[in-house]
Protein backbone atom coordinates (compact mmCIF):
# COMPACT_ATOMS: atom_id res chain seq x y z
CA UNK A 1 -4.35 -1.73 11.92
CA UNK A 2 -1.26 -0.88 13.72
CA UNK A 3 2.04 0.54 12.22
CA UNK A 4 5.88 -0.93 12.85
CA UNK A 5 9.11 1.02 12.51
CA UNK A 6 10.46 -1.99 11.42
CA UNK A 7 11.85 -0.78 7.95
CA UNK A 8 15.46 -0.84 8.50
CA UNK A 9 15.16 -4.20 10.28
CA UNK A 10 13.30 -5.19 7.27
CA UNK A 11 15.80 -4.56 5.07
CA UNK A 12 18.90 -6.29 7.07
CA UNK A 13 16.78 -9.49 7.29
CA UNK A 14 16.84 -8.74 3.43
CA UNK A 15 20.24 -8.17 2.96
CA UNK A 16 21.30 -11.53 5.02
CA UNK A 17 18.54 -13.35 2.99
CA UNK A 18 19.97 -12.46 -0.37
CA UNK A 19 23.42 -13.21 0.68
CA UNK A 20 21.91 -16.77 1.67
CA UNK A 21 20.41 -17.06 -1.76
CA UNK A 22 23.66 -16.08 -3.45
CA UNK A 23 25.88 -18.31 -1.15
CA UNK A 24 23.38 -21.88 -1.88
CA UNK A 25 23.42 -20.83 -5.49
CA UNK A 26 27.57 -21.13 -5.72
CA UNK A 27 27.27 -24.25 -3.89
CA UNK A 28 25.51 -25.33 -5.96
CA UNK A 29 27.11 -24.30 -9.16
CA UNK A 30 30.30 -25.54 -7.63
CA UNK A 31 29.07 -29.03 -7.56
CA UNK A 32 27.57 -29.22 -10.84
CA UNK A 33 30.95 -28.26 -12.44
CA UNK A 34 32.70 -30.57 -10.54
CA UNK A 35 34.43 -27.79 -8.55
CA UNK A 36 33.49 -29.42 -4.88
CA UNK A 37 33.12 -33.26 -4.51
CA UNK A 38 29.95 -34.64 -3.27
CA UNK A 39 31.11 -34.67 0.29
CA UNK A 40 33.03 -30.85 0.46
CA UNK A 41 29.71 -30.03 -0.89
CA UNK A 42 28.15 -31.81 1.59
CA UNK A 43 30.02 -30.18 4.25
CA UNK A 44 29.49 -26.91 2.88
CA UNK A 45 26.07 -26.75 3.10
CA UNK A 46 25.83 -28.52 6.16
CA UNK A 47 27.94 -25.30 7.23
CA UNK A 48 25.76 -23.07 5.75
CA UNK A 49 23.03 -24.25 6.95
CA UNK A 50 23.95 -23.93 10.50
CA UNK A 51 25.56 -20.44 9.90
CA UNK A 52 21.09 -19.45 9.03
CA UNK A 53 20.74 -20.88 11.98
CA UNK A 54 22.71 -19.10 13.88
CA UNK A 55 22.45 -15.87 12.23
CA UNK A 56 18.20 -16.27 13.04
CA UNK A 57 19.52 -16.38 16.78
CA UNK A 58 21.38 -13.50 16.80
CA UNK A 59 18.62 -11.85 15.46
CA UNK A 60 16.27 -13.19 17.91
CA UNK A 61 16.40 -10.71 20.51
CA UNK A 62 16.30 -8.07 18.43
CA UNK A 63 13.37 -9.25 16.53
CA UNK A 64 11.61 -9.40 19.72
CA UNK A 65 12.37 -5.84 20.73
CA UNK A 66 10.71 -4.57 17.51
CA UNK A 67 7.77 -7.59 18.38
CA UNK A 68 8.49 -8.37 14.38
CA UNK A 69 9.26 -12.57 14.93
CA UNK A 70 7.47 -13.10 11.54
CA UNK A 71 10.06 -11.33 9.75
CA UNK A 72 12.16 -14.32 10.55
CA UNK A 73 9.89 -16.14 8.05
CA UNK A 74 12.28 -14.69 4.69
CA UNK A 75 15.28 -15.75 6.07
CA UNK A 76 14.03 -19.62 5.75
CA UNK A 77 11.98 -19.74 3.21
CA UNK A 78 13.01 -19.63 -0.74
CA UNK A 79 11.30 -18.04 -3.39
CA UNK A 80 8.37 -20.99 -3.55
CA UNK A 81 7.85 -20.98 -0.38
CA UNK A 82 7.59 -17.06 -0.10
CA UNK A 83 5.15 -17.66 -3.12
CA UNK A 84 3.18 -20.57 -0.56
CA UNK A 85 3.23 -18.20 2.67
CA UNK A 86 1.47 -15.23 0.68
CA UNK A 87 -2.28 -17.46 0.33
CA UNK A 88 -2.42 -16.86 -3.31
CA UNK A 89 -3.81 -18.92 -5.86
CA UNK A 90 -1.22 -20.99 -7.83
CA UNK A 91 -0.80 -19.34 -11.69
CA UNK A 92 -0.91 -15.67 -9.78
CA UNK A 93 2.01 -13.53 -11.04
CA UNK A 94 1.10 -10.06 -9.93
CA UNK A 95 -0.45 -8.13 -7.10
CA UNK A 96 -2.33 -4.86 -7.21
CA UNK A 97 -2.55 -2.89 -4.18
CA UNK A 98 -4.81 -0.19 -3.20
CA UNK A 99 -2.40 2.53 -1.17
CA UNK A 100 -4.90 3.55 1.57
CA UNK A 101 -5.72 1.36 4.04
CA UNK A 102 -3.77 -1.86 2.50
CA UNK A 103 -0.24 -0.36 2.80
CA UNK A 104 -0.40 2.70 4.45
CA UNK A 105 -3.24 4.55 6.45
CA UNK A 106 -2.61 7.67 3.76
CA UNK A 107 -6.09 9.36 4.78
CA UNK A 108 -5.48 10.26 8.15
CA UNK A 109 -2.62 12.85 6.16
CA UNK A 110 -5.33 13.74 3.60
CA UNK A 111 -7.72 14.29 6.31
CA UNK A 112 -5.71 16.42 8.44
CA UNK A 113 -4.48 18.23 5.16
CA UNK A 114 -8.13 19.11 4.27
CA UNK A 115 -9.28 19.93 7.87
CA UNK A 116 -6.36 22.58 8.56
CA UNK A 117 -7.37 23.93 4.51
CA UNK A 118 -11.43 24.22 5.18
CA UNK A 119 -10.86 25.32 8.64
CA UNK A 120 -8.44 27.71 7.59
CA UNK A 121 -10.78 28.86 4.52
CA UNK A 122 -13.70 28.99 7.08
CA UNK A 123 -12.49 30.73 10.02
CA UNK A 124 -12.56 33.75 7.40
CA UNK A 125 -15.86 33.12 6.44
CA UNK A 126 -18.46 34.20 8.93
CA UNK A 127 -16.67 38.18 8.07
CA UNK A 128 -18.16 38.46 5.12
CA UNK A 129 -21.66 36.01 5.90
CA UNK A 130 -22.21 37.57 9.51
CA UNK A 131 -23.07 33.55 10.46
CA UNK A 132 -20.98 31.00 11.53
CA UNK A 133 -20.36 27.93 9.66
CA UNK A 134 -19.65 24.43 10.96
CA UNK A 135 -16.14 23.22 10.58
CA UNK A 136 -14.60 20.29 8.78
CA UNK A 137 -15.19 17.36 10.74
CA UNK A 138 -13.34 14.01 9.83
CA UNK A 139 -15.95 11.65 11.81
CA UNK A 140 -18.27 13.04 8.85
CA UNK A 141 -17.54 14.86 6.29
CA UNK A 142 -14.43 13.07 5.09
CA UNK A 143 -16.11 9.71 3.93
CA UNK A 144 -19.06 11.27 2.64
CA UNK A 145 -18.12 14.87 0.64
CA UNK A 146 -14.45 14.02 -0.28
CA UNK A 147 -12.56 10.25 -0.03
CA UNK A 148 -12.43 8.79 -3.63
CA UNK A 149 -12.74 12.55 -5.47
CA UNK A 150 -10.31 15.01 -7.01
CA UNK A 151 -9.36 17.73 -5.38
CA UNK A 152 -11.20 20.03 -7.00
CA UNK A 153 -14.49 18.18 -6.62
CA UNK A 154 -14.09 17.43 -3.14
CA UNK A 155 -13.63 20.88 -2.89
CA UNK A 156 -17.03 22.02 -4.36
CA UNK A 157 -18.71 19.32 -2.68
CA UNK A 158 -17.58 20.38 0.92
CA UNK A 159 -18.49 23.84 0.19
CA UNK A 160 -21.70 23.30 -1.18
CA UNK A 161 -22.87 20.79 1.86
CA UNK A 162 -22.06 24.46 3.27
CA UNK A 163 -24.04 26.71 1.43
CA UNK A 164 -21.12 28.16 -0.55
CA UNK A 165 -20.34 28.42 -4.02
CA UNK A 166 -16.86 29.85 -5.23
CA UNK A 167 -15.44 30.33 -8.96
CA UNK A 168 -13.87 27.59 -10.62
CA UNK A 169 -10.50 29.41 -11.32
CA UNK A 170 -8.23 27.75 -12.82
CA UNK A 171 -5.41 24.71 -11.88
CA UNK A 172 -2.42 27.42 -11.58
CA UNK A 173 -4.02 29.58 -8.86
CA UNK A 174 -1.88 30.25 -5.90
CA UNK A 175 -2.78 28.10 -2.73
CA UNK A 176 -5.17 29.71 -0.63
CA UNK A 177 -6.41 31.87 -3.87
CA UNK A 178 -10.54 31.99 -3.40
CA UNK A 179 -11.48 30.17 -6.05
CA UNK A 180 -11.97 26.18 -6.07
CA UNK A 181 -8.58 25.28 -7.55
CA UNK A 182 -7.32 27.94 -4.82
CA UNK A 183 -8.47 25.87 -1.75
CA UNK A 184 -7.43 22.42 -3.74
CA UNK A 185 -3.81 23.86 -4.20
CA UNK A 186 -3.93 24.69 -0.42
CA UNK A 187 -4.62 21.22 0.57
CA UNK A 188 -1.71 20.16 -1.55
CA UNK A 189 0.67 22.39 0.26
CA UNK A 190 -0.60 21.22 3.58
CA UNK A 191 -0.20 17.62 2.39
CA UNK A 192 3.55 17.75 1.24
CA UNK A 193 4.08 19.78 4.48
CA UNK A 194 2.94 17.10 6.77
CA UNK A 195 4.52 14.33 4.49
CA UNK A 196 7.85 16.35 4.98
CA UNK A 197 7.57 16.62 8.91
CA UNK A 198 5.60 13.42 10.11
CA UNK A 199 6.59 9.84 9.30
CA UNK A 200 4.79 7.87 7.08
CA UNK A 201 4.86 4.38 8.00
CA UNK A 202 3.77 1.13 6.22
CA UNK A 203 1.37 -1.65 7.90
CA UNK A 204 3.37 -4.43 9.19
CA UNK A 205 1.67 -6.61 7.93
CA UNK A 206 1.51 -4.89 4.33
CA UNK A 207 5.74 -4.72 4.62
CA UNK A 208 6.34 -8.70 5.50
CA UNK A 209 3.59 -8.90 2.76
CA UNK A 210 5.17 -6.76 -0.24
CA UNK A 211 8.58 -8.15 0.98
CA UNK A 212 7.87 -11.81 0.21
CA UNK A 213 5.99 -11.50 -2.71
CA UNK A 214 9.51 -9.72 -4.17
CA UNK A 215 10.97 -12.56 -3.00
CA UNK A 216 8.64 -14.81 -4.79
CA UNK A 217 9.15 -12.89 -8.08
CA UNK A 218 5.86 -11.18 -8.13
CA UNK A 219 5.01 -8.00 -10.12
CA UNK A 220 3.82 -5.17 -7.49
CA UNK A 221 1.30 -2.03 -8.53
CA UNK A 222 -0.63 0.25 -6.22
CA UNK A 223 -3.19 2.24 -7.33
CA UNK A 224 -3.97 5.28 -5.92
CA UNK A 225 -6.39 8.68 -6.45
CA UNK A 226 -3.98 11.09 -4.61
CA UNK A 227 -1.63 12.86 -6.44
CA UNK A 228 0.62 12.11 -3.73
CA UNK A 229 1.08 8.45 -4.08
CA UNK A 230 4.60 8.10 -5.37
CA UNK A 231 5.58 10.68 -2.33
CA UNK A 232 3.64 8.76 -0.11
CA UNK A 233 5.10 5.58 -1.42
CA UNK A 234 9.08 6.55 -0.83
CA UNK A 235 8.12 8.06 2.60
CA UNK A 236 7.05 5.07 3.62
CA UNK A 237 10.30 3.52 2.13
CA UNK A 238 7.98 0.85 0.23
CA UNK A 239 9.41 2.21 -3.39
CA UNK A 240 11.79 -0.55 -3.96
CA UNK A 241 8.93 -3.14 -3.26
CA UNK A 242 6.64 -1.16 -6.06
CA UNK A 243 6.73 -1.67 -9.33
CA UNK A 244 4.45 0.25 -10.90
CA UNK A 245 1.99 3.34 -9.34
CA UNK A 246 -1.30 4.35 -11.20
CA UNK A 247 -2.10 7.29 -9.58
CA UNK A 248 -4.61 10.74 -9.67
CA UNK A 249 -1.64 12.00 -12.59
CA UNK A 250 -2.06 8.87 -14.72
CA UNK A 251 -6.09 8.68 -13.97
CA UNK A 252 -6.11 12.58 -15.17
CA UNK A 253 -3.97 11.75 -18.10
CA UNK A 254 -5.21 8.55 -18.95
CA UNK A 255 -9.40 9.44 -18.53
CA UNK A 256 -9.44 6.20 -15.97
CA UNK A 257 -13.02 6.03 -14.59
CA UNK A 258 -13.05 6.17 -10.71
CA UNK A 259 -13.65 3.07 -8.57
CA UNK A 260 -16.39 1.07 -9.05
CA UNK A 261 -15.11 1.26 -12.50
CA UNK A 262 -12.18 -1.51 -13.11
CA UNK A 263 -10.08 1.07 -15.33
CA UNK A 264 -7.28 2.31 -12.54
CA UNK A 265 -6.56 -1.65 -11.63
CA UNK A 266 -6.66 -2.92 -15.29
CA UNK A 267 -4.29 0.21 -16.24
CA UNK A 268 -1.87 -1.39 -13.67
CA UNK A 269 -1.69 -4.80 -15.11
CA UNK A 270 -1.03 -3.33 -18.34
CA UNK A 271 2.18 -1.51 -16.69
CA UNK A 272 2.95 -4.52 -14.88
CA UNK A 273 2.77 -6.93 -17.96
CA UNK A 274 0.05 -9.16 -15.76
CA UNK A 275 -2.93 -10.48 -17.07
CA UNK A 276 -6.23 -9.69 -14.86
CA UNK A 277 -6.82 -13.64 -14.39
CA UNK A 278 -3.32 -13.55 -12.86
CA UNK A 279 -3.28 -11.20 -10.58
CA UNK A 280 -4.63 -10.49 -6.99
CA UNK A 281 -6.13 -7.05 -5.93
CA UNK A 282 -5.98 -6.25 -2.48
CA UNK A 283 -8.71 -3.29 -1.57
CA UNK A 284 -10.71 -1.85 1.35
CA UNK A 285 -14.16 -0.69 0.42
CA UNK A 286 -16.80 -2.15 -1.44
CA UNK A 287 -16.17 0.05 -4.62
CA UNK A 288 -12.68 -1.58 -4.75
CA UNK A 289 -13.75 -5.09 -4.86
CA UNK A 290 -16.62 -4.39 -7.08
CA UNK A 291 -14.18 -2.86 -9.49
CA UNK A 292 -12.46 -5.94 -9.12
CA UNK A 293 -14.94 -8.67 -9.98
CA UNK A 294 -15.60 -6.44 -12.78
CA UNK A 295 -12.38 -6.32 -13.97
CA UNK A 296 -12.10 -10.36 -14.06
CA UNK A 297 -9.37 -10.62 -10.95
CA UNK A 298 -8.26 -13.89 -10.12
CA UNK A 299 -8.05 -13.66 -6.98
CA UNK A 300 -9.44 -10.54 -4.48
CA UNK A 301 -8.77 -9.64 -0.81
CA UNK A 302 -9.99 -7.28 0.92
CA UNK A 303 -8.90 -5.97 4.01
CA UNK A 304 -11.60 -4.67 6.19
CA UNK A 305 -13.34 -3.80 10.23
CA UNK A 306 -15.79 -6.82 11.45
CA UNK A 307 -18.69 -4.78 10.09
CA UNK A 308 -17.89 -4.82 6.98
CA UNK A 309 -16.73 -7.84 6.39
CA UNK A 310 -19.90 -9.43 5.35
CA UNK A 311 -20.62 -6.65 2.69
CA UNK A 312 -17.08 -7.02 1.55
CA UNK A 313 -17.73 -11.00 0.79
CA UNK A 314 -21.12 -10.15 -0.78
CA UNK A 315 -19.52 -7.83 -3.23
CA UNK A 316 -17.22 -10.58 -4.49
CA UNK A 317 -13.58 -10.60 -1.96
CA UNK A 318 -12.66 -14.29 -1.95
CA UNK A 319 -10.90 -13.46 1.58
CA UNK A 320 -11.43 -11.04 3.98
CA UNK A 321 -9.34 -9.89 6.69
CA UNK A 322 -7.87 -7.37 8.93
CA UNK A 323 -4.31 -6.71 7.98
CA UNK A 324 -2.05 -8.65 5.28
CA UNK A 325 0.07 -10.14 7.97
CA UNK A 326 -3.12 -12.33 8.85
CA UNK A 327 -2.20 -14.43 5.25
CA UNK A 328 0.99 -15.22 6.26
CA UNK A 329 0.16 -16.28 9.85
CA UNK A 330 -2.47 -18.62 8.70
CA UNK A 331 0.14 -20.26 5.84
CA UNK A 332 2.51 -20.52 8.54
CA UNK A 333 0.40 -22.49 10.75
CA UNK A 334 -1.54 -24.31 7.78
């Protein structure tokens, strides 16, 4: 999935769509109270209408600088037809999306965060062993000892897949302190430090997506495991579009059961006032969309690589594709 710095672009083909909104709703107050006769009205709109028109042209070279035509799609289309372009089943009134890999590629920062913390821890290592131990590898070791856990238990399960055991400690130790909360609170630091320096950006296809189902009204959650979510979230300028954010605080706080488990997605339809049977999820691996089904989703996407497509269907996604903006194309040509 590729990224777009199309944010503030975004938001001025917001801005000129609300003002379009506001200006067809006087007109249209002005007739009803008698204000405008049928044919100033008439006029009006007929004035209006051509001032979209040319205010999509104007655009139109910019919008093909940033390669971001489908934006174009808000400033025509009112709040139905946002709710028709986003492929969801009629009766849906919320949407709950899973951070990584639907909205924002948030594990390449957690990776790098926990490679530059084991390496770090490592590299010391081999002083006090006399052998050297392999590194933190991302192709490997991320998947498998640490995406989907707390920080603390990724942290004991890297270290024992090395041989090493270190005390517990306890959730106040100072980052880079040699206990397991030590190395957790390290990878924290190193997380806010990148999320301070590098830009986070949202899928294109996830921002057109969140933006028209605001437009259509819709009640937006992500759920997340990092603690980082919310942080994540506003870096990626996506806050405004969010409603609600269950993340590893509220799971913590709450006792949610970790994906396959339905409890993080059902705790976001409670703080989004959404029935379960109302709402779309929107997920990435099979855990997701088995939590899910279980959890008695209307509707389920899942975004996903060729290969796992197929396993993605069999665990219960009613669609499956590559990157949200694929929904809108196909309504658009539909």
């Amino acid at each position: 999935m590729e990224t777009a710095d199309s944010v503030d672009l975004a938001e001025l083909i917001g801005d000129w769509r609300l003002a379009f909104l506001a200006a067809e709703k006087a007109l249209r107050a002005a007739g009803r109270d008698g204000d405008l006769t049928p044919n100033e009205l008439g006029a009006r709109s007929r004035r209006l209408a051509d001032e979209r028109v040319e205010t999509i042209k104007g655009l139109g070279s910019l919008i093909d600088e940033w390669h971001a035509r489908p934006l174009l799609v808000r400033l025509v289309s009112a709040p139905w037809e946002s709710m028709r372009l986003l492929g969801l089943p009629a009766g849906t009134t919320g949407c709950v999306f899973n951070l990584d890999g639907v909205l924002v590629a948030s594990a390449q920062f957690h990776g790098e965060a926990w490679k530059e913390t084991f390496d770090g821890f490592l590299s010391s290592w081999p002083e006090r062993t006399g052998e050297p131990i392999p590194q933190f590898s991302l192709e490997s070791d991320y998947e498998r000892l640490i995406h989907g856990r707390s920080r603390d238990d990724a942290v004991r399960e890297f270290l024992a897949s090395r041989g090493i055991s270190l005390p517990k400690g306890q959730p106040g130790d100072e980052p880079g302190t040699q206990t397991v909360w030590g190395l957790a609170n390290r990878k924290a630091q190193a997380l806010r430090r990148r999320l301070d320096e590098e830009p986070v950006r949202a899928f294109f296809g996830a921002r057109l997506y969140l933006e028209l189902a605001h437009d259509a009204g819709l009640r937006c959650a992500v759920v997340s495991q990092s603690m980082h979510a919310t942080m994540l979230i506003d870096r990626a300028r996506l806050a405004r579009l969010v409603d609600e954010c269950v993340d590893g605080r509220i799971a913590a706080a709450e006792a949610l059961e970790r994906k396959p488990a339905p409890d993080m997605l059902l705790a976001a339809c409670r703080r989004i006032g959404v029935e379960p049977d109302h709402a779309a999820a929107f997920e990435t691996k099979r855990e997701g969309v088995q939590a899910a089904r279980e959890g008695g989703f209307g509707f389920i996407v899942a975004l996903a690589g060729d290969d796992d497509m197929l396993a993605l269907q069999d665990r219960g996604a009613d669609v499956v594709v590559s990157d949200l903006g694929e929904l809108v194309e196909h309504e658009l040509v539909s």
